[in-house]
ModelCIF file with pLDDT and N, C-alpha, C, O atoms, coordinates in Angstrom:
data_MODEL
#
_entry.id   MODEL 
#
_entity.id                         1 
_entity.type                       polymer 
_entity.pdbx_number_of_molecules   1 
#
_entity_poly.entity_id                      1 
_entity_poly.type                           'polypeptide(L)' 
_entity_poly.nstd_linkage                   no 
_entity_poly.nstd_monomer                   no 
_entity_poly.pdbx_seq_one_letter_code       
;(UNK)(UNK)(UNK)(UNK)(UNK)(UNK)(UNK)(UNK)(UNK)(UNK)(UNK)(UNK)(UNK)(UNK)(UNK)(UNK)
(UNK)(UNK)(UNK)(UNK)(UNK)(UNK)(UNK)(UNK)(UNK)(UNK)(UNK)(UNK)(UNK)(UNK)(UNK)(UNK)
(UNK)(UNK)(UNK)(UNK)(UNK)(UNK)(UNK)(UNK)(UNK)(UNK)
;
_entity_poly.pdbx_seq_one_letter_code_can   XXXXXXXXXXXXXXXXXXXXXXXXXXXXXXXXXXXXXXXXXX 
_entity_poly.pdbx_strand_id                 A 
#
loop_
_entity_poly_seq.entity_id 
_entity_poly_seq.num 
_entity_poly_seq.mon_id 
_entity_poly_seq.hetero 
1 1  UNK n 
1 2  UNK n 
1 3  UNK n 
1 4  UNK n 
1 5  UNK n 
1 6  UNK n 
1 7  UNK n 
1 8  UNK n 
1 9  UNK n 
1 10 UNK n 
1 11 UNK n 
1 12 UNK n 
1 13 UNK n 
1 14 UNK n 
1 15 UNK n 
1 16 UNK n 
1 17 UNK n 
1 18 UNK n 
1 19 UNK n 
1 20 UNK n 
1 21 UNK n 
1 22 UNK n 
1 23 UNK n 
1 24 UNK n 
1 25 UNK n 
1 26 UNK n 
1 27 UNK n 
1 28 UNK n 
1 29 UNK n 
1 30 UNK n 
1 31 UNK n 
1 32 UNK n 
1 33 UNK n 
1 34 UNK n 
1 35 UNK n 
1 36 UNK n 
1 37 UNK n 
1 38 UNK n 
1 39 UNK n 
1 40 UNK n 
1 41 UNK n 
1 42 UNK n 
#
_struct_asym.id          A 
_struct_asym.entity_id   1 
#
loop_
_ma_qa_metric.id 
_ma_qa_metric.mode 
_ma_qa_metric.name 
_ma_qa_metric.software_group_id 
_ma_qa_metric.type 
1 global pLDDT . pLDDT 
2 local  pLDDT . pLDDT 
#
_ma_qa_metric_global.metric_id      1 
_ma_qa_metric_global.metric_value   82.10 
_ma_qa_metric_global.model_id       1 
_ma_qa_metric_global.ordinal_id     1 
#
loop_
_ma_qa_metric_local.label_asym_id 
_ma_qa_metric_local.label_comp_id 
_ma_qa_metric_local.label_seq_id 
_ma_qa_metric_local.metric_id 
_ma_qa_metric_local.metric_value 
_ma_qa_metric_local.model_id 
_ma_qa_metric_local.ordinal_id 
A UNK 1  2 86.00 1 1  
A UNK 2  2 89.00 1 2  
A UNK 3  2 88.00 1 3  
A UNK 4  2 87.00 1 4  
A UNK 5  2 89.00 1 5  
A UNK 6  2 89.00 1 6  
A UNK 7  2 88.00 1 7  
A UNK 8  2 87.00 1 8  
A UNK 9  2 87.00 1 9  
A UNK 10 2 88.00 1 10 
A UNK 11 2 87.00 1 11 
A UNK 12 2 85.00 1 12 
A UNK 13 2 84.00 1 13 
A UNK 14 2 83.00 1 14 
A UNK 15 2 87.00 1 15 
A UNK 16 2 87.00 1 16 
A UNK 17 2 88.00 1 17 
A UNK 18 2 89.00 1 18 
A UNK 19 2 89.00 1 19 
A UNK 20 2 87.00 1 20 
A UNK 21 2 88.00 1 21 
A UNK 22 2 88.00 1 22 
A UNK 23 2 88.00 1 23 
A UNK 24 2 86.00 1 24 
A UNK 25 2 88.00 1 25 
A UNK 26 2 86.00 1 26 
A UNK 27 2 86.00 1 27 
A UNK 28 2 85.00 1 28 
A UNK 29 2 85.00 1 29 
A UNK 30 2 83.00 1 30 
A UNK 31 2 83.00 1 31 
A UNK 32 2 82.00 1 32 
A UNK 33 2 80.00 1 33 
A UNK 34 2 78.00 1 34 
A UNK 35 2 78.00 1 35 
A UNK 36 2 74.00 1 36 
A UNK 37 2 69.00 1 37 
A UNK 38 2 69.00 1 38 
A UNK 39 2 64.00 1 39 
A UNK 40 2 58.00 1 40 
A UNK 41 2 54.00 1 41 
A UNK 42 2 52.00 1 42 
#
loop_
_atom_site.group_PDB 
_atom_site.id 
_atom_site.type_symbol 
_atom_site.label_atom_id 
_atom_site.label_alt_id 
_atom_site.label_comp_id 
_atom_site.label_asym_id 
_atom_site.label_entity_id 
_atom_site.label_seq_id 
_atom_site.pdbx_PDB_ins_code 
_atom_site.Cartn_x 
_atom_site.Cartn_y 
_atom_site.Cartn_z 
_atom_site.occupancy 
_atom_site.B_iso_or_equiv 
_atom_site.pdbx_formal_charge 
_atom_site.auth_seq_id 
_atom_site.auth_comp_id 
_atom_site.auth_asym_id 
_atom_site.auth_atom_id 
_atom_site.pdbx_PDB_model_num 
ATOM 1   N N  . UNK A 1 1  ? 24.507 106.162 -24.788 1.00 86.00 ? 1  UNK A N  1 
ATOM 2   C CA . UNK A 1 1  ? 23.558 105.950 -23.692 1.00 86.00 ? 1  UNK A CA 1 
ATOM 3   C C  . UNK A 1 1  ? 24.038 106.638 -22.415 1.00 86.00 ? 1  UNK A C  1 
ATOM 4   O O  . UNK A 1 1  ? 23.265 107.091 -21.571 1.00 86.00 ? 1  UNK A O  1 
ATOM 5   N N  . UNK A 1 2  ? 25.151 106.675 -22.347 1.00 89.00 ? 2  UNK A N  1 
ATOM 6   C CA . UNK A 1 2  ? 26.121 107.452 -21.306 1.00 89.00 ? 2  UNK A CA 1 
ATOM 7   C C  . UNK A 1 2  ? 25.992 108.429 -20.979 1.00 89.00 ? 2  UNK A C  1 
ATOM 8   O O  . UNK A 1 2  ? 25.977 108.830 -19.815 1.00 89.00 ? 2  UNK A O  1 
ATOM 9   N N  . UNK A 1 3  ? 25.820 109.259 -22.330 1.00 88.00 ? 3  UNK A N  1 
ATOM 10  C CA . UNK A 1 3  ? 25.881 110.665 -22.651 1.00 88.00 ? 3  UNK A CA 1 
ATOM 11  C C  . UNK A 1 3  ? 24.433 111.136 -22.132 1.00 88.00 ? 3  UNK A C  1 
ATOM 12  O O  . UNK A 1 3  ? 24.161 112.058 -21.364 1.00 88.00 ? 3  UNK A O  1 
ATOM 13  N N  . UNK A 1 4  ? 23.650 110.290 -22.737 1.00 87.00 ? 4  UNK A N  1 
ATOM 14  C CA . UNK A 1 4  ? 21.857 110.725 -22.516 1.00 87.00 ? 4  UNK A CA 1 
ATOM 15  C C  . UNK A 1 4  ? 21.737 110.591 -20.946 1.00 87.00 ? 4  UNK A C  1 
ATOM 16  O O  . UNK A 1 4  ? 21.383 111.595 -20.328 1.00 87.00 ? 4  UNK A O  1 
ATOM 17  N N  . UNK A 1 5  ? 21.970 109.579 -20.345 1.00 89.00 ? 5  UNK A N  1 
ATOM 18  C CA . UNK A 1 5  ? 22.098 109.572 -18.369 1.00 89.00 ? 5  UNK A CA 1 
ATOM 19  C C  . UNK A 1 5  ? 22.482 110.758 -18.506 1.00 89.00 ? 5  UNK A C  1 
ATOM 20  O O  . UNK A 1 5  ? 21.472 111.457 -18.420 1.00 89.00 ? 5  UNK A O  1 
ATOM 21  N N  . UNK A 1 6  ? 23.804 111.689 -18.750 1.00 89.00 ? 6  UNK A N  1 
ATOM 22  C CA . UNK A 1 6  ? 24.322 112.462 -17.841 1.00 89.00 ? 6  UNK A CA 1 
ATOM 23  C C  . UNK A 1 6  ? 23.201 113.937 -18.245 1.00 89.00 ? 6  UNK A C  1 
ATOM 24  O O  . UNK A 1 6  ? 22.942 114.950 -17.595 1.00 89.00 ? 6  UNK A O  1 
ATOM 25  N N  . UNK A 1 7  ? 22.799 113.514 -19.441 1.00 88.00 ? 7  UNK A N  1 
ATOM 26  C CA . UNK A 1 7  ? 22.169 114.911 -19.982 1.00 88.00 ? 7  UNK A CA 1 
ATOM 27  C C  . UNK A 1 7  ? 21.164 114.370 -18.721 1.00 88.00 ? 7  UNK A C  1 
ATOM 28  O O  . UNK A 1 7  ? 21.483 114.951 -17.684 1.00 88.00 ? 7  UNK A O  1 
ATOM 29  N N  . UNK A 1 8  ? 20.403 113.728 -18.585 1.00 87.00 ? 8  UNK A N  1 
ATOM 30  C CA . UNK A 1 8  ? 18.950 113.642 -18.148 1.00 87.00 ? 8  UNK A CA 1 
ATOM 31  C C  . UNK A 1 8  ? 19.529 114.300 -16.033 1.00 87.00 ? 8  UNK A C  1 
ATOM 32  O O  . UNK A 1 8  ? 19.116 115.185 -15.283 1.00 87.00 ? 8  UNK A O  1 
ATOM 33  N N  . UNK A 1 9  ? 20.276 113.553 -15.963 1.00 87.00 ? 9  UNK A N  1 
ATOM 34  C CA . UNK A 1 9  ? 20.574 114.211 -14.841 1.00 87.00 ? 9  UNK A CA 1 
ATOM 35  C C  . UNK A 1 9  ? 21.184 115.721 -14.325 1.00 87.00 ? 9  UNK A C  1 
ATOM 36  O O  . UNK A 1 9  ? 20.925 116.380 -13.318 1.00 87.00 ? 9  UNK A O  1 
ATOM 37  N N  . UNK A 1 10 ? 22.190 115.993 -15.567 1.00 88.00 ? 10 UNK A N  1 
ATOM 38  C CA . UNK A 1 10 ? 21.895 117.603 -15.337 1.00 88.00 ? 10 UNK A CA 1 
ATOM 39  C C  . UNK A 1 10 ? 20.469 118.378 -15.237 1.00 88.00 ? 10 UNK A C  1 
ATOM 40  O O  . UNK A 1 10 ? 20.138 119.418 -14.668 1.00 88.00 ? 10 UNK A O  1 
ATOM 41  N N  . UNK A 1 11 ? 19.864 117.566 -15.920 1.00 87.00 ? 11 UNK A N  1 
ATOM 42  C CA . UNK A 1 11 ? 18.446 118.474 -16.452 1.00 87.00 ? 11 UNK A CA 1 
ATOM 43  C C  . UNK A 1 11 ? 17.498 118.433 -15.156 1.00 87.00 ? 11 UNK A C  1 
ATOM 44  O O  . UNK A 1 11 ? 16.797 119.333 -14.695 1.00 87.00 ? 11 UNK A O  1 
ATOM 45  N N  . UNK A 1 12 ? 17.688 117.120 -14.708 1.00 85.00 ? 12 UNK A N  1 
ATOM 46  C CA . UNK A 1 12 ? 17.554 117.104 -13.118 1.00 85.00 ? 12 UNK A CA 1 
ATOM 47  C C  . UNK A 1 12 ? 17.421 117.811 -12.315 1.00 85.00 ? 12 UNK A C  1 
ATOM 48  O O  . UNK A 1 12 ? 16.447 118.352 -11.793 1.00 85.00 ? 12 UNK A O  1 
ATOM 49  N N  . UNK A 1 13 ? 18.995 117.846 -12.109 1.00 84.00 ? 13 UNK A N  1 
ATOM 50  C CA . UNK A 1 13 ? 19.589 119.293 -11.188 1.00 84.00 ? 13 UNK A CA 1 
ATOM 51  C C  . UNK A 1 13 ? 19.765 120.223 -11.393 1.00 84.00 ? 13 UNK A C  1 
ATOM 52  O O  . UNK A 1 13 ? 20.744 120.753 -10.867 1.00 84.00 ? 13 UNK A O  1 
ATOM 53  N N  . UNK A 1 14 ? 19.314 120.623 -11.868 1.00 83.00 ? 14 UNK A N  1 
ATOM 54  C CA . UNK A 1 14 ? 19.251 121.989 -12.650 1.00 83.00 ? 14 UNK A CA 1 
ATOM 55  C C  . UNK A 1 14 ? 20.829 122.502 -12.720 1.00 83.00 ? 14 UNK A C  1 
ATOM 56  O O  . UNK A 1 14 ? 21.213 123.514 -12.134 1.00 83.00 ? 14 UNK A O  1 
ATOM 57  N N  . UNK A 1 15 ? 21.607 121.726 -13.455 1.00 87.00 ? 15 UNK A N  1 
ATOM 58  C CA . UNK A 1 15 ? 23.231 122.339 -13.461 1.00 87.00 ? 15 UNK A CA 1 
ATOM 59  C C  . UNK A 1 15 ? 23.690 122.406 -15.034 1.00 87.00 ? 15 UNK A C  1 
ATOM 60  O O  . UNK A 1 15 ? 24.800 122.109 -15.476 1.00 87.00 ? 15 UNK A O  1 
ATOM 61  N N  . UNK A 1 16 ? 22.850 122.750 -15.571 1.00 87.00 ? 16 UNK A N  1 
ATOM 62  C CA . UNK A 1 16 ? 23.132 123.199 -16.908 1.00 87.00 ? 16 UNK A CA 1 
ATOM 63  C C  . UNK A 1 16 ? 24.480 123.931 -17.311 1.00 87.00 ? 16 UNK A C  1 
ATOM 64  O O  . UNK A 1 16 ? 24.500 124.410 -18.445 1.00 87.00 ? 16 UNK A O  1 
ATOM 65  N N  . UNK A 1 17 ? 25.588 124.072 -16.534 1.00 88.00 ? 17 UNK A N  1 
ATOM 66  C CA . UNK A 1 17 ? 26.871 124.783 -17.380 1.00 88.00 ? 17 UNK A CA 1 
ATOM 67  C C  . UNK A 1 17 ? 27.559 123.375 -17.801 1.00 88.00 ? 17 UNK A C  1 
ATOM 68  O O  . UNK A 1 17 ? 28.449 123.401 -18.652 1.00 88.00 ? 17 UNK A O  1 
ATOM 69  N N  . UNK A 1 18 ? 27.099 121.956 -17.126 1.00 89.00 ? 18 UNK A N  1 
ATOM 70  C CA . UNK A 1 18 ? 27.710 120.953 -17.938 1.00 89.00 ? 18 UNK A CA 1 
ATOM 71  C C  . UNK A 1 18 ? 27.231 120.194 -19.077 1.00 89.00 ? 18 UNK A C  1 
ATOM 72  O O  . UNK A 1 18 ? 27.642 119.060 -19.322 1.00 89.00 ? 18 UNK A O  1 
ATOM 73  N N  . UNK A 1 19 ? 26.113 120.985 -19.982 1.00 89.00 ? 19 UNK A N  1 
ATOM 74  C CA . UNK A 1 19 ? 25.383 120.540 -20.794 1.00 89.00 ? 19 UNK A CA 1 
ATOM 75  C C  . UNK A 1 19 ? 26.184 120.781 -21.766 1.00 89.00 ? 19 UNK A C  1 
ATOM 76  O O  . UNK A 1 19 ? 26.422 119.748 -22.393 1.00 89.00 ? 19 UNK A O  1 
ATOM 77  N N  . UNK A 1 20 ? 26.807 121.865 -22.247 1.00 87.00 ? 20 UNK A N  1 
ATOM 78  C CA . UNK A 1 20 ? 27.422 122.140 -23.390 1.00 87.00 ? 20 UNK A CA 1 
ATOM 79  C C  . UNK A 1 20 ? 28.179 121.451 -24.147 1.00 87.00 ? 20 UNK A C  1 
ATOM 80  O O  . UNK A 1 20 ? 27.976 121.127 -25.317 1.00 87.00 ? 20 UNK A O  1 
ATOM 81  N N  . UNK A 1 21 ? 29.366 121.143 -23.253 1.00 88.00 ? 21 UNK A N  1 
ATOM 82  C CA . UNK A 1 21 ? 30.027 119.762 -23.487 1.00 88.00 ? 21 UNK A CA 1 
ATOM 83  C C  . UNK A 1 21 ? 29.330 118.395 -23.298 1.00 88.00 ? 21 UNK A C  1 
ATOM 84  O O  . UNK A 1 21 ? 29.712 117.342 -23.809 1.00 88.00 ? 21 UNK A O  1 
ATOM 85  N N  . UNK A 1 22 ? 28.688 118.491 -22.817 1.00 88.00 ? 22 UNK A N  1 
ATOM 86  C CA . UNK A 1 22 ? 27.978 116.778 -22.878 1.00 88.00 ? 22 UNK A CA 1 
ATOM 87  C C  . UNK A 1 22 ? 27.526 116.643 -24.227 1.00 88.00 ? 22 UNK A C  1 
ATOM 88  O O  . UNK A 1 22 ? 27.487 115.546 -24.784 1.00 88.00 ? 22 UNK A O  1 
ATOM 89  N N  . UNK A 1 23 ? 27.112 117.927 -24.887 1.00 88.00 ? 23 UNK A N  1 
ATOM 90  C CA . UNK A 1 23 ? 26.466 117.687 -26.069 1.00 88.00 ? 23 UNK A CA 1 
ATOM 91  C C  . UNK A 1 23 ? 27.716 117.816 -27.061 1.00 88.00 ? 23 UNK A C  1 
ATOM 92  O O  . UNK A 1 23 ? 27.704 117.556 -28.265 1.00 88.00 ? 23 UNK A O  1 
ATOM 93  N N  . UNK A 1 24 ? 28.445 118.124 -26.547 1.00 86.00 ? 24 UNK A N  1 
ATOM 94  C CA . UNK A 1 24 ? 30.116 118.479 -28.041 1.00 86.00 ? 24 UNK A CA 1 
ATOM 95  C C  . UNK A 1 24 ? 30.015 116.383 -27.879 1.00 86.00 ? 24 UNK A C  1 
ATOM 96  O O  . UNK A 1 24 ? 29.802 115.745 -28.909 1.00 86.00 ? 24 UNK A O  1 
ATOM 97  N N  . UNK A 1 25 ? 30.146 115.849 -26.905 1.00 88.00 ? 25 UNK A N  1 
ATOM 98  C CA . UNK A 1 25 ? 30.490 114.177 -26.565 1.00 88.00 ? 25 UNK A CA 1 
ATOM 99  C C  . UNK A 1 25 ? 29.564 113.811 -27.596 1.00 88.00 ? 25 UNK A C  1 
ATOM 100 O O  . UNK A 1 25 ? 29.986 113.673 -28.744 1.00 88.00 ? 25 UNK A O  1 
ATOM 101 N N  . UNK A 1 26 ? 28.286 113.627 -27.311 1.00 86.00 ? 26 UNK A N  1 
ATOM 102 C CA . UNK A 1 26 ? 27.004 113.266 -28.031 1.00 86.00 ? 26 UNK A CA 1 
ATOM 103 C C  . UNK A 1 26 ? 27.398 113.553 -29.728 1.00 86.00 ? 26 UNK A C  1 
ATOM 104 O O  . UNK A 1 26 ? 27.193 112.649 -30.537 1.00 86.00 ? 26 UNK A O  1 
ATOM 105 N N  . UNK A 1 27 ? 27.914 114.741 -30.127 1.00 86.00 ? 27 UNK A N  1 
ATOM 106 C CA . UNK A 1 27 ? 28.244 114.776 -31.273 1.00 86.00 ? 27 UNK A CA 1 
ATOM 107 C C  . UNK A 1 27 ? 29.335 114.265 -31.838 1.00 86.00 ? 27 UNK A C  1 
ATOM 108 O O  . UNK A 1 27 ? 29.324 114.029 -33.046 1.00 86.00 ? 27 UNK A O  1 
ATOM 109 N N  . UNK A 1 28 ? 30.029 114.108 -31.356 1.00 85.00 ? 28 UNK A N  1 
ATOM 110 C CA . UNK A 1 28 ? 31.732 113.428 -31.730 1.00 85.00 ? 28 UNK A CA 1 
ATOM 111 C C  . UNK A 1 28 ? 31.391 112.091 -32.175 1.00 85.00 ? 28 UNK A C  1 
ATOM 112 O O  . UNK A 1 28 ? 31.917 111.455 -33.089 1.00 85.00 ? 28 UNK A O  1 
ATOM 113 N N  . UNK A 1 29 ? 30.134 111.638 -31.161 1.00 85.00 ? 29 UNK A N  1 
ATOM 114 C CA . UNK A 1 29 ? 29.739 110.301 -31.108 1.00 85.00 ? 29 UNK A CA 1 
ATOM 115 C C  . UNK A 1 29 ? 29.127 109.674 -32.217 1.00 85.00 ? 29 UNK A C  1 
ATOM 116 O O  . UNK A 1 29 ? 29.441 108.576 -32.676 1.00 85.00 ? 29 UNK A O  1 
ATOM 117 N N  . UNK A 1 30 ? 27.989 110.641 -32.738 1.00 83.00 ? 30 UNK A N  1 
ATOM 118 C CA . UNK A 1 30 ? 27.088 110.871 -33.861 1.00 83.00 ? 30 UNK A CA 1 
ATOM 119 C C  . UNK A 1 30 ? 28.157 110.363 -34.995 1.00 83.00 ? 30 UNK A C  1 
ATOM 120 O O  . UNK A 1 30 ? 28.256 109.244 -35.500 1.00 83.00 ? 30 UNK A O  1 
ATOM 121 N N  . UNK A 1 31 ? 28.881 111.480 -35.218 1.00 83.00 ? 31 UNK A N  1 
ATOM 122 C CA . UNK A 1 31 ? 30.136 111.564 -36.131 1.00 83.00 ? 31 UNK A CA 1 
ATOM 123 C C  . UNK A 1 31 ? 30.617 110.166 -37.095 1.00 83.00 ? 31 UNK A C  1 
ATOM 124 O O  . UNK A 1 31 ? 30.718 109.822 -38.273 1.00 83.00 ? 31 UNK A O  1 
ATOM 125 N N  . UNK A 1 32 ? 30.899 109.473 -35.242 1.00 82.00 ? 32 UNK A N  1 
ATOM 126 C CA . UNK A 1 32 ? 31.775 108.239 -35.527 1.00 82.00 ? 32 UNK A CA 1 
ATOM 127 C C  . UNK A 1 32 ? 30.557 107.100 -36.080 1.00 82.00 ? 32 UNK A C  1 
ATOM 128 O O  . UNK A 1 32 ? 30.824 106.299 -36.976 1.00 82.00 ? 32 UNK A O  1 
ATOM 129 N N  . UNK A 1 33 ? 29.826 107.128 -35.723 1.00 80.00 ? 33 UNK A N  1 
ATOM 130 C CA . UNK A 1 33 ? 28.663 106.374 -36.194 1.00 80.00 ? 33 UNK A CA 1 
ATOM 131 C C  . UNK A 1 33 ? 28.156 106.527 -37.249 1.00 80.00 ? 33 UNK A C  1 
ATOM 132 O O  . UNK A 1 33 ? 27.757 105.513 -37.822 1.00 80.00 ? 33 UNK A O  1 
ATOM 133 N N  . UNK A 1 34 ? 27.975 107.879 -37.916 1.00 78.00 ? 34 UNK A N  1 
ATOM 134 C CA . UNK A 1 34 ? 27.505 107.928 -39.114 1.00 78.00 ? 34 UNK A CA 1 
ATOM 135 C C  . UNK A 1 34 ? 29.297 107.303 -40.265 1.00 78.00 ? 34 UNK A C  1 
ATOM 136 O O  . UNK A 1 34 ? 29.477 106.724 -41.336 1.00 78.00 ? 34 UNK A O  1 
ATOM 137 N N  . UNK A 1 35 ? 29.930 107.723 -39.487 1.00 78.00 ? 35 UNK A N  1 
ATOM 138 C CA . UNK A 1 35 ? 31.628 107.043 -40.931 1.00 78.00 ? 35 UNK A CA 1 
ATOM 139 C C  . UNK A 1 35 ? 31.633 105.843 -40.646 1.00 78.00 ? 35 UNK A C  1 
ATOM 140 O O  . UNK A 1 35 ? 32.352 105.234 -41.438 1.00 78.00 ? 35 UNK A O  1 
ATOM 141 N N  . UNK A 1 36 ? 31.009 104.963 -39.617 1.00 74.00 ? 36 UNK A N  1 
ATOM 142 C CA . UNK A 1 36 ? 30.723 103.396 -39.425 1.00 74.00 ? 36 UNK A CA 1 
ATOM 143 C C  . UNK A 1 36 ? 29.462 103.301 -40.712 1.00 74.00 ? 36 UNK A C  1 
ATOM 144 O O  . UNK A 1 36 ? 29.820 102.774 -41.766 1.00 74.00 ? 36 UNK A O  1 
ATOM 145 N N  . UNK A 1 37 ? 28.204 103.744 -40.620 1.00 69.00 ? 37 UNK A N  1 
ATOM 146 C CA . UNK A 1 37 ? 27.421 103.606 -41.440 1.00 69.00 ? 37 UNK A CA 1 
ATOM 147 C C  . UNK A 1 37 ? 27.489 103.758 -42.714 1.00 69.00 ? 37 UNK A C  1 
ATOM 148 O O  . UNK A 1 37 ? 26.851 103.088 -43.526 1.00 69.00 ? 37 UNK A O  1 
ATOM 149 N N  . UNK A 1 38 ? 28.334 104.723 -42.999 1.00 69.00 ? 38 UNK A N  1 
ATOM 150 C CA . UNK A 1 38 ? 28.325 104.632 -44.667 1.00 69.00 ? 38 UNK A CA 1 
ATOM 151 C C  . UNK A 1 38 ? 29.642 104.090 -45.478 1.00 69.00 ? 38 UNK A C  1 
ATOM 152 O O  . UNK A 1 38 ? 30.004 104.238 -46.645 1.00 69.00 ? 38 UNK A O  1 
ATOM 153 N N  . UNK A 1 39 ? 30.416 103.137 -43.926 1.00 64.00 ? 39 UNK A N  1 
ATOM 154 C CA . UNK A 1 39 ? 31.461 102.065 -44.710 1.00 64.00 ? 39 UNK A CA 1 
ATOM 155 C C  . UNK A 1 39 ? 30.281 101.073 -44.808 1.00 64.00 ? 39 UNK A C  1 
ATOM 156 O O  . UNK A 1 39 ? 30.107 100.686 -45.963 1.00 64.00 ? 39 UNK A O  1 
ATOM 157 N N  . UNK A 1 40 ? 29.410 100.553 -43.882 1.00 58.00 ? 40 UNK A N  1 
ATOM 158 C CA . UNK A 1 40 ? 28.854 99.137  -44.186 1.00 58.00 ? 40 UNK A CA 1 
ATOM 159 C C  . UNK A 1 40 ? 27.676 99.198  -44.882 1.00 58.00 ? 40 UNK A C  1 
ATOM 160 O O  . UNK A 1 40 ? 27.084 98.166  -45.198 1.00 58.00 ? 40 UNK A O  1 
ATOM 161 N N  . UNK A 1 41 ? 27.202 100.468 -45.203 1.00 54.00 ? 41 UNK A N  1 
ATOM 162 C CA . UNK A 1 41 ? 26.444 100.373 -46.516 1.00 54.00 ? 41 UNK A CA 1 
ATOM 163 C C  . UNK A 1 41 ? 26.614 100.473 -47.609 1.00 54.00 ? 41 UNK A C  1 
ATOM 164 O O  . UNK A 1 41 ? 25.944 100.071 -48.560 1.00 54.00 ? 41 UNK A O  1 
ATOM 165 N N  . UNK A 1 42 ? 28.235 101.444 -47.522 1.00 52.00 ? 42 UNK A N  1 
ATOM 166 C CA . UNK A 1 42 ? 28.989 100.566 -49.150 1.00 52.00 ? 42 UNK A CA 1 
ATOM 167 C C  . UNK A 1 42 ? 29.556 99.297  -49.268 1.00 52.00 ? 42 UNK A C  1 
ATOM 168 O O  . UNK A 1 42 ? 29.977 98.907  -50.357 1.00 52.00 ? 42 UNK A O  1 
#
């Protein structure tokens, strides 16, 4: 949810060179959530 604020506010301000990495965060994040999901659905 963190991640999505900061995206929405770059997008804002038009300061898009900190999008790149916001989105590497967003994915790391994804990551960890999907190896949570497919321990508790086995």
């Amino acid at each position: 949810a963190l991640v999505q604020t900061a995206r929405r506010r770059i997008l804002d301000g038009h300061i898009q060179r900190f999008l790149p990495d916001t989105d590497k965060i967003l994915e790391a994040a994804n990551c960890i959530v999907e190896i949570f999901e497919e321990r508790i659905e086995g």
